[in-house]
N, C-alpha and C. Protein backbone atom coordinates (compact mmCIF):
# COMPACT_ATOMS: atom_id res chain seq x y z
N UNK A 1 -111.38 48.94 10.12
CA UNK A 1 -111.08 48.88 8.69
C UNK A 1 -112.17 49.63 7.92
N UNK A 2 -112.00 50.76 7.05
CA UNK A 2 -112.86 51.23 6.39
C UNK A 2 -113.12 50.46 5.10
N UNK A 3 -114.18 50.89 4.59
CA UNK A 3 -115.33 50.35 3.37
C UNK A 3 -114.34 50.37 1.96
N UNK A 4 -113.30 51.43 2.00
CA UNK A 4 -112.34 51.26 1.28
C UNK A 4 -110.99 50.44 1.15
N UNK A 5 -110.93 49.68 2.39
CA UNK A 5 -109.94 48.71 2.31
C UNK A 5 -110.42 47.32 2.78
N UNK A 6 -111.64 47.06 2.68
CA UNK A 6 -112.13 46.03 3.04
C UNK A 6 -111.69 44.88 1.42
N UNK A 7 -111.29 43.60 1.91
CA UNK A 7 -111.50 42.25 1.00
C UNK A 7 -112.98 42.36 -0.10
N UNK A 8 -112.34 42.49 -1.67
CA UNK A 8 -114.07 42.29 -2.61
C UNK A 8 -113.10 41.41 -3.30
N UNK A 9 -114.48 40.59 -3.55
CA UNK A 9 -113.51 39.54 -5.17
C UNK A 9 -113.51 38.64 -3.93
N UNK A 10 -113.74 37.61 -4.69
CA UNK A 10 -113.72 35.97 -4.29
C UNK A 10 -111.87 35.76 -3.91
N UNK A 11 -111.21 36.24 -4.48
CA UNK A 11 -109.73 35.65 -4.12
C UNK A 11 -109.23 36.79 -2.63
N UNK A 12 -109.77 38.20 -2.88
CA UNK A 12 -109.51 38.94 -1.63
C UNK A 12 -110.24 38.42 -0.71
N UNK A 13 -111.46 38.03 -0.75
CA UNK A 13 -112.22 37.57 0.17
C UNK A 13 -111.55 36.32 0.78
N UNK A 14 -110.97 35.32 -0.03
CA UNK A 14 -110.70 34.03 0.47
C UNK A 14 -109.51 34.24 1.07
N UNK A 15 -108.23 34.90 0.52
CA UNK A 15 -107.22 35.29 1.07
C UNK A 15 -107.55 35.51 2.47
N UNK A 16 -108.07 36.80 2.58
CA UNK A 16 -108.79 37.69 3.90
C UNK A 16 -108.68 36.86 5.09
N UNK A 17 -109.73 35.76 5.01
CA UNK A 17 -110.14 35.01 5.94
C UNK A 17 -109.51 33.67 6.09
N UNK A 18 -108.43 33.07 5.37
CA UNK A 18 -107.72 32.44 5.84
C UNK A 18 -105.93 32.93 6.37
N UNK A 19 -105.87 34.07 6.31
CA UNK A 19 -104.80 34.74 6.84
C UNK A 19 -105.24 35.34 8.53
N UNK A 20 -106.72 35.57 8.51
CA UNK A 20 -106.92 35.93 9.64
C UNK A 20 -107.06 34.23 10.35
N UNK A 21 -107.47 33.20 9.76
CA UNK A 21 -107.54 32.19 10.79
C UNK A 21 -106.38 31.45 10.93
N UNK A 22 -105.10 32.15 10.37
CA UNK A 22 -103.83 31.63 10.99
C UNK A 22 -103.52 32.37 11.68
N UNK A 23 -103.63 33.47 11.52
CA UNK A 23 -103.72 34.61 13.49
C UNK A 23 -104.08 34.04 14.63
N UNK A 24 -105.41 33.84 14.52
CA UNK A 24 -106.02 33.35 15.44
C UNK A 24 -106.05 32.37 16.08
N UNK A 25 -105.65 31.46 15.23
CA UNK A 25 -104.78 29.75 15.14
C UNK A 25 -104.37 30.13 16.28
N UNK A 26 -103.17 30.64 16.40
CA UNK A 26 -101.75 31.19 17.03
C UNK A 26 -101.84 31.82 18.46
N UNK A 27 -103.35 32.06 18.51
CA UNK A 27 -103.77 32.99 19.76
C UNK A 27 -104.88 32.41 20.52
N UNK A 28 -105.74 31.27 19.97
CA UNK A 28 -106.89 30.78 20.92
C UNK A 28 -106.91 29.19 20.48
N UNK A 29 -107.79 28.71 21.12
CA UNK A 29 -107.70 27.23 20.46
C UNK A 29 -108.97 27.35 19.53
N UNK A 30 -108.87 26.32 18.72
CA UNK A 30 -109.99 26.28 17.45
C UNK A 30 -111.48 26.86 18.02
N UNK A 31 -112.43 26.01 18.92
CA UNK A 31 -113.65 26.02 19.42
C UNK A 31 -113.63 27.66 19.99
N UNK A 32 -112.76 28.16 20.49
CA UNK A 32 -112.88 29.72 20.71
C UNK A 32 -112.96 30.46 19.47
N UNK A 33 -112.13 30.05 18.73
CA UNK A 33 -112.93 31.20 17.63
C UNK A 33 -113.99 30.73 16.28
N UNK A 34 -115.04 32.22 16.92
CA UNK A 34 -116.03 31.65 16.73
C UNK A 34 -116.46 32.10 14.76
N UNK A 35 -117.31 32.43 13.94
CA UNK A 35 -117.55 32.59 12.83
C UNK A 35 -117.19 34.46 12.76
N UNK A 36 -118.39 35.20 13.90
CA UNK A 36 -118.22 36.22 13.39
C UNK A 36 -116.81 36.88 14.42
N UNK A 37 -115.80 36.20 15.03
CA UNK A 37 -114.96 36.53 14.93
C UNK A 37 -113.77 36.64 14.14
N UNK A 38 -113.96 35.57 13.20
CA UNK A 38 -113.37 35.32 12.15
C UNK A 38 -113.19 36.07 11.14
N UNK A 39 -115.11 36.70 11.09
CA UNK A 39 -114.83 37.50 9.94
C UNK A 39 -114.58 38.82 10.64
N UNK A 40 -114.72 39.06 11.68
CA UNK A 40 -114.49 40.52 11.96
C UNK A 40 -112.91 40.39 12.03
N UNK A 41 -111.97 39.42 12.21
CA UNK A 41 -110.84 39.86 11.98
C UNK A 41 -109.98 40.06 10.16
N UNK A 42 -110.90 38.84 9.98
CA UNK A 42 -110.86 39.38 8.21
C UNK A 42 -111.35 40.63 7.40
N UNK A 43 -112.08 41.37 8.33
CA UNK A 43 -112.59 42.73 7.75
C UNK A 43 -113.58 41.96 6.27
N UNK A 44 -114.35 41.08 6.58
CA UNK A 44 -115.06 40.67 5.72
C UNK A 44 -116.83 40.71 6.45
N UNK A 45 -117.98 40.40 5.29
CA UNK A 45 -119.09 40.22 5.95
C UNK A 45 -119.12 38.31 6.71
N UNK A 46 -119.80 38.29 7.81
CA UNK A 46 -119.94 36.92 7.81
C UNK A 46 -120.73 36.14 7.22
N UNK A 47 -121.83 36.67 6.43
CA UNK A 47 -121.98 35.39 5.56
C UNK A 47 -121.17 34.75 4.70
N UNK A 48 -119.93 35.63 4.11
CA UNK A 48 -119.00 35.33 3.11
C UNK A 48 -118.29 33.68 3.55
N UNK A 49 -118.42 33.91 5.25
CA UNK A 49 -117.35 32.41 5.48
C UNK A 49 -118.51 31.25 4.79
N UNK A 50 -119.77 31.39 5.19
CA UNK A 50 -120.11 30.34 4.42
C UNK A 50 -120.31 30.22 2.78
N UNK A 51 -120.63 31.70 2.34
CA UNK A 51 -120.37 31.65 1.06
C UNK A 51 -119.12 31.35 0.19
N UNK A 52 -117.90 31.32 0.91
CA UNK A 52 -116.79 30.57 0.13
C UNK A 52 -116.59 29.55 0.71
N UNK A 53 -116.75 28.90 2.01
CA UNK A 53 -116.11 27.71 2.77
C UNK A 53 -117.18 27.07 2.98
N UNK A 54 -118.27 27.44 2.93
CA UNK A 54 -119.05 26.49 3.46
C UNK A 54 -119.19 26.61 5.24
N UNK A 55 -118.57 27.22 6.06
CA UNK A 55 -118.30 27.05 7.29
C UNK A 55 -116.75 27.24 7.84
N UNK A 56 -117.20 27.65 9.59
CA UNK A 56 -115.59 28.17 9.81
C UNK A 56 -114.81 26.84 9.75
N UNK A 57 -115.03 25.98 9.99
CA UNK A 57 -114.21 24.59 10.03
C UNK A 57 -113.29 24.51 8.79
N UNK A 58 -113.74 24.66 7.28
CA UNK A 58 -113.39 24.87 6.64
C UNK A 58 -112.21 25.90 6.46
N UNK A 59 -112.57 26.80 6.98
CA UNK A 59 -111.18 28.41 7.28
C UNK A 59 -110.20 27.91 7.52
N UNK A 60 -110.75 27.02 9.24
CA UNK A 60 -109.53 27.09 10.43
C UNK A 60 -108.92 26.17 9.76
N UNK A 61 -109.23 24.58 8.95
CA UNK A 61 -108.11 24.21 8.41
C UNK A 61 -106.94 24.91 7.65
N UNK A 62 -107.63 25.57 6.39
CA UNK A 62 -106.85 26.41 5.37
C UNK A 62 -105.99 26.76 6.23
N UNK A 63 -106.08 27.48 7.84
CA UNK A 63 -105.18 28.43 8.13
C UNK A 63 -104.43 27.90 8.75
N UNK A 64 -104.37 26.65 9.59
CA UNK A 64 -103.94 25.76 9.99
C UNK A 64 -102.97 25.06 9.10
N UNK A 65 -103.53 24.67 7.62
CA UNK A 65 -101.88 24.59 6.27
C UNK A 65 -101.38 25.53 6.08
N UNK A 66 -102.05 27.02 6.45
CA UNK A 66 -101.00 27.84 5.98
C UNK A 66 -99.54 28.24 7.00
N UNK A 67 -100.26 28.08 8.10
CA UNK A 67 -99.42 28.01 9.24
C UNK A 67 -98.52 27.22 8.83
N UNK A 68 -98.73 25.73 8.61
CA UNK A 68 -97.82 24.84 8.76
C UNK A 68 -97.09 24.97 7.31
N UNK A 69 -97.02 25.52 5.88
CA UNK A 69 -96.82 25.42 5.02
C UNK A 69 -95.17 26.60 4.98
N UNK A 70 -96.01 27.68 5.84
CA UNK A 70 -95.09 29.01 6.06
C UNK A 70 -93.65 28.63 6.69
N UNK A 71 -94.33 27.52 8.20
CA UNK A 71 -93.06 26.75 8.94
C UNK A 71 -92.10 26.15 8.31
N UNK A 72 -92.76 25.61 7.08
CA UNK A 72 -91.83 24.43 6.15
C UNK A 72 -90.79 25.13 5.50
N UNK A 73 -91.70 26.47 4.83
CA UNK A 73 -90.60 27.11 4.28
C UNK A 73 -89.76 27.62 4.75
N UNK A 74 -90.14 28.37 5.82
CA UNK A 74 -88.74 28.73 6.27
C UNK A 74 -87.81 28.27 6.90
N UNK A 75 -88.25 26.84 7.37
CA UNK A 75 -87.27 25.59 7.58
C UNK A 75 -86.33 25.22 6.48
N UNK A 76 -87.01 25.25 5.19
CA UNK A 76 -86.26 24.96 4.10
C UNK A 76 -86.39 23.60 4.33
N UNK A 77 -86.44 22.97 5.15
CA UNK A 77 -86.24 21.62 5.04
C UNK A 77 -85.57 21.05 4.67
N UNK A 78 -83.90 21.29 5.28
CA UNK A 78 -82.57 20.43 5.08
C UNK A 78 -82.22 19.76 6.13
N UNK A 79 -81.74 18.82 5.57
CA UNK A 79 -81.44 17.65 6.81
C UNK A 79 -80.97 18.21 7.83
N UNK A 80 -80.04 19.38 8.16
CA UNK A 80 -79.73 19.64 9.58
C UNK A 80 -81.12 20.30 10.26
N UNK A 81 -82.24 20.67 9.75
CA UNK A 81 -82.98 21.07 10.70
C UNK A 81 -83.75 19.66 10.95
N UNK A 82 -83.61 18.95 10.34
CA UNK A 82 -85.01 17.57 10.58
C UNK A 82 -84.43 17.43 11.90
N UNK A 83 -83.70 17.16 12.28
CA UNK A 83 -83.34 16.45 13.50
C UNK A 83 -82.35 17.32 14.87
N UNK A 84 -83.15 18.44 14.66
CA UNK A 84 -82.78 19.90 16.13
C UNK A 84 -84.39 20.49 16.12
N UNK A 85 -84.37 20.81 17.28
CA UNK A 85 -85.37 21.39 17.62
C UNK A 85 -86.35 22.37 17.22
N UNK A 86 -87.60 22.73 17.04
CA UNK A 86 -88.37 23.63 16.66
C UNK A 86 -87.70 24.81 16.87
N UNK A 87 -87.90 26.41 16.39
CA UNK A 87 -87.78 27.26 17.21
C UNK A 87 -88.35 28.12 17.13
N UNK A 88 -88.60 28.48 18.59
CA UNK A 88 -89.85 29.14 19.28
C UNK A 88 -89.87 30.58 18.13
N UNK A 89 -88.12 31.32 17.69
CA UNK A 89 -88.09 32.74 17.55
C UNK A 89 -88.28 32.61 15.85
N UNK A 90 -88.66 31.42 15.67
CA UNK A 90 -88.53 31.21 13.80
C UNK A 90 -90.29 31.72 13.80
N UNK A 91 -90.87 30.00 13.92
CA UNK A 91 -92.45 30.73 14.41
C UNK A 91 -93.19 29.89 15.11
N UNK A 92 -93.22 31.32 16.14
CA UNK A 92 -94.11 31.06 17.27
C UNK A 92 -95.49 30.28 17.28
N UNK A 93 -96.03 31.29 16.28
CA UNK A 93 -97.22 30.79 16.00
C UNK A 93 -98.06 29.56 15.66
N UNK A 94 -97.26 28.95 15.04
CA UNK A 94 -97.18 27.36 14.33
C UNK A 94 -97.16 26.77 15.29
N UNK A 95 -96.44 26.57 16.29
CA UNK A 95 -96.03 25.91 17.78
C UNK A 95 -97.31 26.38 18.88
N UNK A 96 -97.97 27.14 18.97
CA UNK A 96 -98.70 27.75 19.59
C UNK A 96 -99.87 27.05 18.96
N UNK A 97 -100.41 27.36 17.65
CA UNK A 97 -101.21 26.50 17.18
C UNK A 97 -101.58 25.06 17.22
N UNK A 98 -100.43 24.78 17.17
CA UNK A 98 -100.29 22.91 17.48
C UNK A 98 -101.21 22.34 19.14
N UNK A 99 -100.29 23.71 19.69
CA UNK A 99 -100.52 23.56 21.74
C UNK A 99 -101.75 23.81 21.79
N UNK A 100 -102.98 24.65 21.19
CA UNK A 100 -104.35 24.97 21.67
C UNK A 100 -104.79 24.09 20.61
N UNK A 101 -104.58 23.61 19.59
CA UNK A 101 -105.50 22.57 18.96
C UNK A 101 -105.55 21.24 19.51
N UNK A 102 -104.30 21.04 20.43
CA UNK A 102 -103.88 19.65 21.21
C UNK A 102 -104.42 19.79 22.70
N UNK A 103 -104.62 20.61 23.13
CA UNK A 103 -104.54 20.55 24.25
C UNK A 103 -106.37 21.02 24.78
N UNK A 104 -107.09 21.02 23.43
CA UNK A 104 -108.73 21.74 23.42
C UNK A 104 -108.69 20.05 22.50
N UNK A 105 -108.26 19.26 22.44
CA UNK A 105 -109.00 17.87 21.87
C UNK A 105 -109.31 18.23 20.51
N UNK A 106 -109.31 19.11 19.56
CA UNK A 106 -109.79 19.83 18.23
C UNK A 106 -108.38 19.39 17.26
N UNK A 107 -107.27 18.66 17.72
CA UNK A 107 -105.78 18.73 16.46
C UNK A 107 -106.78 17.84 15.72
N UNK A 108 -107.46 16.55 15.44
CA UNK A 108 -107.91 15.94 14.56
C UNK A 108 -108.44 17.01 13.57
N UNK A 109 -109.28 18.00 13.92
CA UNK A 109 -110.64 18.10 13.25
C UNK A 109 -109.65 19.56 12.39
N UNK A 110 -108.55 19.77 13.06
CA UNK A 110 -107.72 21.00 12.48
C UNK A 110 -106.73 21.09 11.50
N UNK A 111 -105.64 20.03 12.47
CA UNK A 111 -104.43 20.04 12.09
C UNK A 111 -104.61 18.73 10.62
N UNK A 112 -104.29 19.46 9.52
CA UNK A 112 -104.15 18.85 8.51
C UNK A 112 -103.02 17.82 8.10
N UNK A 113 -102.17 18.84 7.88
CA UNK A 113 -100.68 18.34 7.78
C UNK A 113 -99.46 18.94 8.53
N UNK A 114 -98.46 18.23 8.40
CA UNK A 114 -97.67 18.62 9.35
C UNK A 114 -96.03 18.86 8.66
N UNK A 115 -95.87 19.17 7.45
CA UNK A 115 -94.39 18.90 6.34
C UNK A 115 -93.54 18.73 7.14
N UNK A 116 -92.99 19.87 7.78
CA UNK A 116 -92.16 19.20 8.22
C UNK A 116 -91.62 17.93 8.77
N UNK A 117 -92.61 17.13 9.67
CA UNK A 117 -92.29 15.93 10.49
C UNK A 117 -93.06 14.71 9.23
N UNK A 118 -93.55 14.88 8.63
CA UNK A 118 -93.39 14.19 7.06
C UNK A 118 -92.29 13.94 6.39
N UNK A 119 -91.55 14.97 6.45
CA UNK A 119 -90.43 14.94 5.32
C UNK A 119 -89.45 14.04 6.42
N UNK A 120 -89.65 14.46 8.18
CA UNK A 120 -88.23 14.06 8.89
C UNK A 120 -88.49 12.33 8.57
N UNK A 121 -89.72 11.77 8.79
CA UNK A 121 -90.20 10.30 8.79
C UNK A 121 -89.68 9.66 7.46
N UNK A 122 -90.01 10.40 6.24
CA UNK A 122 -89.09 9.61 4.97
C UNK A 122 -87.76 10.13 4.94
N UNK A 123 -87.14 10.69 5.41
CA UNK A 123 -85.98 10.79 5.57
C UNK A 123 -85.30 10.20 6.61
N UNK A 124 -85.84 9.92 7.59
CA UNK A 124 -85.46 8.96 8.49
C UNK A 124 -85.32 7.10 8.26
N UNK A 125 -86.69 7.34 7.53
CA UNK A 125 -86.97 5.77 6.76
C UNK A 125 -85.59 5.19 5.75
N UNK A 126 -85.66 6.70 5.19
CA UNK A 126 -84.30 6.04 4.45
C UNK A 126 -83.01 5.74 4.82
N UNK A 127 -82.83 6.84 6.02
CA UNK A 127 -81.89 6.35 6.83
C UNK A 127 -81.54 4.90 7.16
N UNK A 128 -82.25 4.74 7.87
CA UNK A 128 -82.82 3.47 8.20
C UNK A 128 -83.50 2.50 7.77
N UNK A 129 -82.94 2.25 6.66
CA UNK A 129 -83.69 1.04 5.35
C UNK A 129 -83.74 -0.12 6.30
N UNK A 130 -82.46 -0.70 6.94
CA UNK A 130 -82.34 -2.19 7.42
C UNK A 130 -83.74 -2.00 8.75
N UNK A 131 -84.06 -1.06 9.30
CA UNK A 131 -84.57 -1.15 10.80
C UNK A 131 -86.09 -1.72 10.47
N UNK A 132 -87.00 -1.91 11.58
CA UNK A 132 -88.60 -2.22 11.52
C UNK A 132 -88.79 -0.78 11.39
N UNK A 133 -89.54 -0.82 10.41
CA UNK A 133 -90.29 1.00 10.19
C UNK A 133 -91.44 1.14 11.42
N UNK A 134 -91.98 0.24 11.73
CA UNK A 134 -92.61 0.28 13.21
C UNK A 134 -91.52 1.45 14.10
N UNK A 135 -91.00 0.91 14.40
CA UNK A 135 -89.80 1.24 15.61
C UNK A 135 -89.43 2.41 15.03
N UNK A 136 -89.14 2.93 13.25
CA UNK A 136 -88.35 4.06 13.26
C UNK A 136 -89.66 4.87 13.56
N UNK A 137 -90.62 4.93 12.85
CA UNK A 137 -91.90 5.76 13.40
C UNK A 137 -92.23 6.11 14.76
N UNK A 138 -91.69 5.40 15.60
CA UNK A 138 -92.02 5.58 16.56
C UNK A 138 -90.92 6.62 17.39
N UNK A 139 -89.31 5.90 17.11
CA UNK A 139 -88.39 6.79 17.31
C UNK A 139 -89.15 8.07 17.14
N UNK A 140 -89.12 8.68 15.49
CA UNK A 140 -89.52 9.95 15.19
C UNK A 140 -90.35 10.21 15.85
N UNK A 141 -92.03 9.94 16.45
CA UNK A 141 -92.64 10.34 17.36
C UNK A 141 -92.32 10.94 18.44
N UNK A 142 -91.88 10.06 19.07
CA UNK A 142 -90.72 10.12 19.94
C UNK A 142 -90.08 11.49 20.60
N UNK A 143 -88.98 11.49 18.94
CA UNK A 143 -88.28 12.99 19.29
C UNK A 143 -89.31 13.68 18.56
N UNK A 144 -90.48 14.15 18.15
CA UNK A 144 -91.20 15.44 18.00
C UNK A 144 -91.69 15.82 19.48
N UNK A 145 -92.33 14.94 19.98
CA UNK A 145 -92.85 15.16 20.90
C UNK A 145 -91.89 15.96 22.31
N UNK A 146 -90.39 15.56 22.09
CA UNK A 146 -89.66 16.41 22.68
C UNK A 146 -89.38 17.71 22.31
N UNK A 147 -89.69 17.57 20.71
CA UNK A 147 -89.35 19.15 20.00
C UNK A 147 -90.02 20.45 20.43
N UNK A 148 -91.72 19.83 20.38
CA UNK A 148 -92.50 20.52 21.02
C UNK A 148 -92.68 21.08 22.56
N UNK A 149 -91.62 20.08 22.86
CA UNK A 149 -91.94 20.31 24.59
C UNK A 149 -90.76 21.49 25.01
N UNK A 150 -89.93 21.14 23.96
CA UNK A 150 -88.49 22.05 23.99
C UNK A 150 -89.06 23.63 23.75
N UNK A 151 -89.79 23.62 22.93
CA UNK A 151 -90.22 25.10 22.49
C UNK A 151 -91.45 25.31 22.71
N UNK A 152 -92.04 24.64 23.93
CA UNK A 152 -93.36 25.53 24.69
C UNK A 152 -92.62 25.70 26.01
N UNK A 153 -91.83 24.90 26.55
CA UNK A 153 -91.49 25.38 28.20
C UNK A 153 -90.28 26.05 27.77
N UNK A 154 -89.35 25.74 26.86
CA UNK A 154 -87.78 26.64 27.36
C UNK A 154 -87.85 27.70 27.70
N UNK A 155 -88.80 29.10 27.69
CA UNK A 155 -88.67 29.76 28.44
C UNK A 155 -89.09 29.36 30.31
N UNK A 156 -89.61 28.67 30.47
CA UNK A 156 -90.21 28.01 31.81
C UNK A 156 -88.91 27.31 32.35
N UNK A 157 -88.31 26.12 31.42
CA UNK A 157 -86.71 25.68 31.89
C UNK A 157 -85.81 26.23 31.95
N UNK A 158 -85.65 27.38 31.07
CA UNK A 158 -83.90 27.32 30.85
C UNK A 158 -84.03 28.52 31.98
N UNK A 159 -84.68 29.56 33.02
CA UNK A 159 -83.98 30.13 33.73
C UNK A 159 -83.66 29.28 35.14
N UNK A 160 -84.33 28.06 35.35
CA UNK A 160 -84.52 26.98 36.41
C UNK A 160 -82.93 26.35 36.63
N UNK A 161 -82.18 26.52 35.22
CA UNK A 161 -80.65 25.89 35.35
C UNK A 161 -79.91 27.28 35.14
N UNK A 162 -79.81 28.28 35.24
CA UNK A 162 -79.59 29.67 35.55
C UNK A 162 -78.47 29.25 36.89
N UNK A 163 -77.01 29.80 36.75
CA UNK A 163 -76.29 29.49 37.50
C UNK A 163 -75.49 30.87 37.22
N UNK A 164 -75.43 31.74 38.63
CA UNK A 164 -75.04 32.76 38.97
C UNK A 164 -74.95 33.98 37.62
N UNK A 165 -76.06 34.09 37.26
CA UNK A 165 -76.56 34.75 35.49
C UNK A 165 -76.09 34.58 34.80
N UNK A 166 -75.63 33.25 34.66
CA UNK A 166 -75.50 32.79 33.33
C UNK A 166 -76.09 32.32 32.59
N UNK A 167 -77.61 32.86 32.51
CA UNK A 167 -78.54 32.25 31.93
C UNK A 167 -78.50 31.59 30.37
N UNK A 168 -77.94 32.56 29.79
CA UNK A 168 -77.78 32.50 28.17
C UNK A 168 -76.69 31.51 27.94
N UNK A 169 -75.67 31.34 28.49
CA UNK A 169 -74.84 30.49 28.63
C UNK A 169 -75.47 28.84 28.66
N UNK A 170 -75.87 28.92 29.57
CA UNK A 170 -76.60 27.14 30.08
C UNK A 170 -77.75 27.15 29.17
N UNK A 171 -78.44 27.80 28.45
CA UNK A 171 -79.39 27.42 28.04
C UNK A 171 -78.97 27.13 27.14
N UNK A 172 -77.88 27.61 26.04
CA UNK A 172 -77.23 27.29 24.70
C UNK A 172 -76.95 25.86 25.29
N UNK A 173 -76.27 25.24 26.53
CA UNK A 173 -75.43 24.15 26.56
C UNK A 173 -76.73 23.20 26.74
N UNK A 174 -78.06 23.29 27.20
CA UNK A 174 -79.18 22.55 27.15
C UNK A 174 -79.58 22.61 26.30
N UNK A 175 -79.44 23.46 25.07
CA UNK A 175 -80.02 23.40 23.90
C UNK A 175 -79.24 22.41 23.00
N UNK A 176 -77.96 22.75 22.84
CA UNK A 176 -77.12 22.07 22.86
C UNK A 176 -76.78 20.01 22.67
N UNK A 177 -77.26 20.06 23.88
CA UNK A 177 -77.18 18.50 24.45
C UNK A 177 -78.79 18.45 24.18
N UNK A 178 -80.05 19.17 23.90
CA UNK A 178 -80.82 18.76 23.87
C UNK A 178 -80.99 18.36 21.64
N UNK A 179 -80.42 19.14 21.48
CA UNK A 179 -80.19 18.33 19.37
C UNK A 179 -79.60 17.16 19.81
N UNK A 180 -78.20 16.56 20.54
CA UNK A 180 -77.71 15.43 20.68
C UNK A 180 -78.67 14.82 21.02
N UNK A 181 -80.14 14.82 21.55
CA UNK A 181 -80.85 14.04 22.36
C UNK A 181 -82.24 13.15 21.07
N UNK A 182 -82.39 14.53 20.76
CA UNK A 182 -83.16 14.30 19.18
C UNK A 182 -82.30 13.63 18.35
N UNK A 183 -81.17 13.84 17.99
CA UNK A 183 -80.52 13.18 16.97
C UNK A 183 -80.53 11.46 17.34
N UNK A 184 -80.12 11.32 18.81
CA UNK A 184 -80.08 9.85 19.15
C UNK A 184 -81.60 9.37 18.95
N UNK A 185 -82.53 9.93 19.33
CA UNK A 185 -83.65 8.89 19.05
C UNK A 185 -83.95 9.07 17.79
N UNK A 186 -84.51 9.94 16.12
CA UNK A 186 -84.22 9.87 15.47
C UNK A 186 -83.67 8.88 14.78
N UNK A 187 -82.32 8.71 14.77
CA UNK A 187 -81.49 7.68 14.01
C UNK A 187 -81.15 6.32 15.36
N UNK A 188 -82.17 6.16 16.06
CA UNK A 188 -82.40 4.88 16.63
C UNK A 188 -80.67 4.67 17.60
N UNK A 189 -79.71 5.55 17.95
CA UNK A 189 -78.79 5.69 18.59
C UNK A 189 -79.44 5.33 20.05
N UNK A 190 -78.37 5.51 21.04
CA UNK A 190 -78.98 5.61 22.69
C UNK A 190 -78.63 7.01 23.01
N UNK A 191 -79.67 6.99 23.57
CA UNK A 191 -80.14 8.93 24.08
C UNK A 191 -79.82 9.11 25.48
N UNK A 192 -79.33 7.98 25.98
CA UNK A 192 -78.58 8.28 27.46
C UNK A 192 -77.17 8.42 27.52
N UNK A 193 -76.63 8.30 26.34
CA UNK A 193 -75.53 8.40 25.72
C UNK A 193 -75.72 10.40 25.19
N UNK A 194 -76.64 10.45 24.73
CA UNK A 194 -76.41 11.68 23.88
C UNK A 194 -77.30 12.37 25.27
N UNK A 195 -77.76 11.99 26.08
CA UNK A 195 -77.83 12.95 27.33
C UNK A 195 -76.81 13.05 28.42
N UNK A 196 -75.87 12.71 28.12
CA UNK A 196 -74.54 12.79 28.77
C UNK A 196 -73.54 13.81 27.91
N UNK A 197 -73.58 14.22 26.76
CA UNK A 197 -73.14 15.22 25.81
C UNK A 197 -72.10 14.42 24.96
N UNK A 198 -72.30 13.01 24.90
CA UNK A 198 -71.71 12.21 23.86
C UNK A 198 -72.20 11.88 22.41
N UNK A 199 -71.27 12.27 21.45
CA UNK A 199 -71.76 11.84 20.05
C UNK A 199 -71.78 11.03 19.81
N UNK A 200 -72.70 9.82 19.20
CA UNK A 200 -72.22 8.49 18.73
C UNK A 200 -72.56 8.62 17.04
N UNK A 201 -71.28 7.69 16.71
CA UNK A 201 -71.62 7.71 14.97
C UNK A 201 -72.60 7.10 14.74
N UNK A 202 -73.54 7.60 13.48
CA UNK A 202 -74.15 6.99 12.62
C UNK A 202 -73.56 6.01 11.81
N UNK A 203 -74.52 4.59 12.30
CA UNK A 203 -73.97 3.12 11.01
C UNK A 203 -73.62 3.56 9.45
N UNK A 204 -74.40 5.03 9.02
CA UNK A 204 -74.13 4.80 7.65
C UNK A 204 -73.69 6.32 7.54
N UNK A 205 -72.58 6.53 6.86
CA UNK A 205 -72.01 7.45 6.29
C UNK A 205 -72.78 7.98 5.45
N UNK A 206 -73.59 7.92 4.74
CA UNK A 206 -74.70 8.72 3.70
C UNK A 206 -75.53 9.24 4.60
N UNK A 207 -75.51 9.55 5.76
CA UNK A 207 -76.62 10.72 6.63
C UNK A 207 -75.58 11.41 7.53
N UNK A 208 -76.07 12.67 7.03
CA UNK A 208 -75.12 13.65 7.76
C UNK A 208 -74.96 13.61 9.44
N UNK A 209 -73.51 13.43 10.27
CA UNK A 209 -73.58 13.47 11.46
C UNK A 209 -73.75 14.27 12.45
């Protein structure tokens, strides 16, 4: 980056370096990247991270909401996505981020917020006015934790059920039966039911089926 397109000004500067630590988010786990990698991908000086943040900790959150803020939006966040799966080709990155901040012991010290699976929990809650909110929380746990698992291995699963190249085929029908699977735990249904490729109704007509 030349001297002429480098980040000046407190808002280019801040921009700069929290756009580069949602890159990076996406590509290493937190404790790998280090300050003056940070700023060398921001095309900034490194004292600047502490002169606006105080420290990279400070960055990697910012970039870490921005990640997750970007996901939300382009989720839109309507009830048919709360309850189907992440996807890998929407953004990668976000999902990737989650996996090296979780899997390096660092999601506390990173991961801020999470909108989307916020919004699915009060929307689920309301679903489910009569239930123990214990139990629906947990449901929702539950199916994220499958969401995530859906969109770090499906490329690892879906060529494993690959039946005479029909790859694209079976993976739609596992993808498929795998929303029926989320939807049942979610709205507190049985998921051995919706892992058999059966729909069961929802008790209340005011949540979409």
């Amino acid at each position: 980056m030349t001297d002429a397109h480098r980040p000046r000004g407190a808002v280019e500067v801040r921009e700069a370096l929290v756009a580069a630590a949602a890159r990076l988010l996406g590509d290493s786990a937190p404790g790998q990247i280090s300050g003056r990698r940070l700023a060398e991908e921001a095309g900034v000086n490194y004292g600047l991270i502490h002169h606006y943040f105080g420290g990279k900790e400070a960055v990697l959150r910012e970039g870490f909401s921005r990640l997750s803020e970007s996901y939300a939006a382009e989720e839109a966040l309507d009830t048919a996505v709360r309850v189907s799966p992440f996807s890998l080709l929407r953004r990668p990155d976000f999902v990737r981020a989650i996996a090296y901040a979780s899997l390096s012991g660092e999601i506390d010290r990173t991961h801020v917020v999470h909108p989307t699976l916020d919004t699915t929990v009060d929307w689920i809650l309301g679903a489910r006015a009569d239930d123990d909110e214990t139990k629906v929380r947990v449901d929702v746990g539950m199916a994220t934790v499958f969401h995530l698992a859906r969109c770090l291995f499906a490329s690892t699963v879906d060529p494993w059920v690959e039946r005479d190249g029909e790859v694209q085929d079976m993976a739609a029908q596992v993808e498929e039966r795998f929303v029926l699977i989320l939807r049942a735990l979610s709205l507190g249904l049985d998921p051995g039911t919706a892992a058999r490729g059966e729909r069961e109704p929802f008790r209340r007509s005011s949540v979409p089926g």
